[in-house]
Protein backbone atom coordinates (compact mmCIF):
# COMPACT_ATOMS: atom_id res chain seq x y z
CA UNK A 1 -34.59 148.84 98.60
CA UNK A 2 -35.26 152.49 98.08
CA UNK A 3 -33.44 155.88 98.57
CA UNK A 4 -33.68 157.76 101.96
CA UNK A 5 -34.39 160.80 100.57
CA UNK A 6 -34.32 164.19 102.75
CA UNK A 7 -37.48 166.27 102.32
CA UNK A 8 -34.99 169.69 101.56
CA UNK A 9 -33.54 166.90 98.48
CA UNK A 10 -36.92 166.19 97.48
CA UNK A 11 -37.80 169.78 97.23
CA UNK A 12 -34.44 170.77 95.52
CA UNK A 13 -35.59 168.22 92.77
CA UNK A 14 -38.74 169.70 92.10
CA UNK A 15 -37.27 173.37 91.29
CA UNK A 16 -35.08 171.52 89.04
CA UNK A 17 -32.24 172.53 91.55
CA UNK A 18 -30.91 168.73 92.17
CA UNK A 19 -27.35 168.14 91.08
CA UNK A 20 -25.48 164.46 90.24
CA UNK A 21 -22.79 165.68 93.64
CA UNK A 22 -26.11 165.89 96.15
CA UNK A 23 -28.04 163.03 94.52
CA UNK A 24 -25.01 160.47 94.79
CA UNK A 25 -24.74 161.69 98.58
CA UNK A 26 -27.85 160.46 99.09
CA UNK A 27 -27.13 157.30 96.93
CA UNK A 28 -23.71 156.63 98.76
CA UNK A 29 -25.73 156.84 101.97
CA UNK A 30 -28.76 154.55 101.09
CA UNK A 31 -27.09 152.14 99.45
CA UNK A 32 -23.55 151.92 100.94
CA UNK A 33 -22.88 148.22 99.42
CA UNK A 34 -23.18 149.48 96.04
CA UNK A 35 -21.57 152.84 96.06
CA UNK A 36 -18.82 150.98 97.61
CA UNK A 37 -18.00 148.53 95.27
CA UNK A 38 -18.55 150.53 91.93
CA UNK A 39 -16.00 153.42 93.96
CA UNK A 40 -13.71 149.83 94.62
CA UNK A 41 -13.99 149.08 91.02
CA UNK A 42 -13.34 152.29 89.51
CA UNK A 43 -9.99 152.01 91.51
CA UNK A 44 -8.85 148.69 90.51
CA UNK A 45 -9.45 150.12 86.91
CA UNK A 46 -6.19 151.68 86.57
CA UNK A 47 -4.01 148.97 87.14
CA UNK A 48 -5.76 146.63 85.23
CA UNK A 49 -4.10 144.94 82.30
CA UNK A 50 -7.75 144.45 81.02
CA UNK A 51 -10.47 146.55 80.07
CA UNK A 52 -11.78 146.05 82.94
CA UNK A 53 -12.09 145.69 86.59
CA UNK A 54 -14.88 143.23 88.10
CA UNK A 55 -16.39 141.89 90.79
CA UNK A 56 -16.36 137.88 92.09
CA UNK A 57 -17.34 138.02 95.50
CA UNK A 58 -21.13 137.54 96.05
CA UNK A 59 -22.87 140.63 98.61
CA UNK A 60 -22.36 139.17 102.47
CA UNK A 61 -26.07 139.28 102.44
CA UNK A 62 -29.61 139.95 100.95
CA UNK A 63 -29.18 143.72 102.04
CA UNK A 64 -26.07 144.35 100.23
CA UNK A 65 -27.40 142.63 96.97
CA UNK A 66 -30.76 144.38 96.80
CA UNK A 67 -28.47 147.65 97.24
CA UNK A 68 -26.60 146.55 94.05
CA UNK A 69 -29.66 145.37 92.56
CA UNK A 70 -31.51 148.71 93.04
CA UNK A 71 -28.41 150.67 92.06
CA UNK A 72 -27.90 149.06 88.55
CA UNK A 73 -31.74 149.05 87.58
CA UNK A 74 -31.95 152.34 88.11
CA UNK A 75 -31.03 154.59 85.45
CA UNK A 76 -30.57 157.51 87.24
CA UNK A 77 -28.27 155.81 89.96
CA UNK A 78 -26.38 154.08 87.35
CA UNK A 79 -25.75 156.90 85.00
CA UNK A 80 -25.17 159.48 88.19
CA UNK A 81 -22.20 156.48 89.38
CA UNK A 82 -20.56 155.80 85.90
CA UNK A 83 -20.44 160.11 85.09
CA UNK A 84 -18.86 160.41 88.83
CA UNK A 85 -16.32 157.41 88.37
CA UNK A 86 -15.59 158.11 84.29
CA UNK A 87 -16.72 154.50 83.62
CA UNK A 88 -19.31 152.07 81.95
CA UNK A 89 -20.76 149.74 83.91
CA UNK A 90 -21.66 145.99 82.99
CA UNK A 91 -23.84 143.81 85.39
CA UNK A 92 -24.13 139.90 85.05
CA UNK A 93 -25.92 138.45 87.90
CA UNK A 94 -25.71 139.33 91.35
CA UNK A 95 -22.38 140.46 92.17
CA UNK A 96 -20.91 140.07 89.15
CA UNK A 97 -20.06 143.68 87.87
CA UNK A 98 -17.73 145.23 85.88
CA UNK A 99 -16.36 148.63 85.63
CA UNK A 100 -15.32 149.63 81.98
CA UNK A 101 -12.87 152.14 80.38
CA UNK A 102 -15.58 154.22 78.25
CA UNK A 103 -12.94 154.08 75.23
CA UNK A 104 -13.44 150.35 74.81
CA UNK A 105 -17.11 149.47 74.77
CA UNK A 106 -16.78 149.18 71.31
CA UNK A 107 -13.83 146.17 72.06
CA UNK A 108 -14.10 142.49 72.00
CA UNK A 109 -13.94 142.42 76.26
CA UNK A 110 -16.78 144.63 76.85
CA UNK A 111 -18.70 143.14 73.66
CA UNK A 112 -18.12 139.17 75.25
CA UNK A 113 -18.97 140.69 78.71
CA UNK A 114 -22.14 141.68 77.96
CA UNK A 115 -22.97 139.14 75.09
CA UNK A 116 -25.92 136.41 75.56
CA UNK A 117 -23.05 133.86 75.72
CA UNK A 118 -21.00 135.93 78.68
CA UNK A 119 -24.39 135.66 80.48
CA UNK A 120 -24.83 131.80 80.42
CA UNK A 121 -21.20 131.06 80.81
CA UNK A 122 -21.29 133.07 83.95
CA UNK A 123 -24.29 130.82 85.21
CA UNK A 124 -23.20 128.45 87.90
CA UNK A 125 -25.80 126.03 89.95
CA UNK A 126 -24.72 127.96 93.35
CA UNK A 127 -26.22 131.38 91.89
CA UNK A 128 -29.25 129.66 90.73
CA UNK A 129 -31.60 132.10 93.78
CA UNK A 130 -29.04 135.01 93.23
C-alpha cells in the first residue's frame, strides 16, 4: 500500500516546500480507510467519558487494513494525522486503534492501552491472520 503521489508533490518535497495540509491531501486520498477512521475517532473524542475513543470493527477488507496498516507504520503519516486531529494515537492489532487526548498519555488508560498486557488481552483466536 503506498502513497499516490503527484509529480508537482514530489517536486514540492524536494525544495523543502511540502507542508503537513498538502501531504495529508495526498494521504486522505491514498488511503481513504485510514484517514477516515482516525478523522471518525478524533470526533468521538469529545464526548467520550474516557480518555479515549477506539476502534472495534475490523477493515471490510484486506484494502482497508493495509491502508491502516501503512498509515500507522509510517511515521510521517502518523505524526502528520495526530498534529492535524490534536491527538495521540495507539494501535493494537488490526483495527484496533485508539485516538488519545495528548494531556493523558501519562494516565493509567493510555499506559494499560499500550502495555504488553493490553496487547495479549486484546488477542482473540478470530484475529489470529489479522
Amino acid at each position: 500500500m503506498s502513497l499516490t503521489v503527484p509529480p508537482d508533490m514530489v517536486t514540492a518535497a524536494a525544495e523543502g516546500r511540502l507542508d503537513d495540509d498538502e501531504f495529508l491531501a495526498c494521504v486522505r486520498e491514498s488511503l481513504p480507510y485510514a484517514y477516515g477512521l482516525v478523522e471518525r475517532l478524533a470526533a468521538e473524542l469529545p464526548a467520550s467519558d474516557r480518555d479515549f475513543a477506539d476502534n472495534l470493527v475490523p477493515p471490510q477488507d484486506e484494502q482497508a487494513r493495509g491502508q491502516l496498516l501503512r498509515a500507522l507504520a509510517s511515521n510521517a503519516i502518523r505524526g502528520a494525522l495526530e498534529r492535524r486531529f490534536g491527538v495521540v494515537l495507539a494501535f493494537q492489532n488490526c483495527h484496533r486503534l485508539a485516538a488519545f487526548r495528548p494531556e493523558t498519555v501519562d494516565g493509567t488508560q493510555y499506559q494499560r492501552f499500550v502495555s504488553i498486557e493490553g496487547q495479549v488481552l486484546n488477542q482473540q483466536p478470530e484475529l489470529v491472520d489479522c
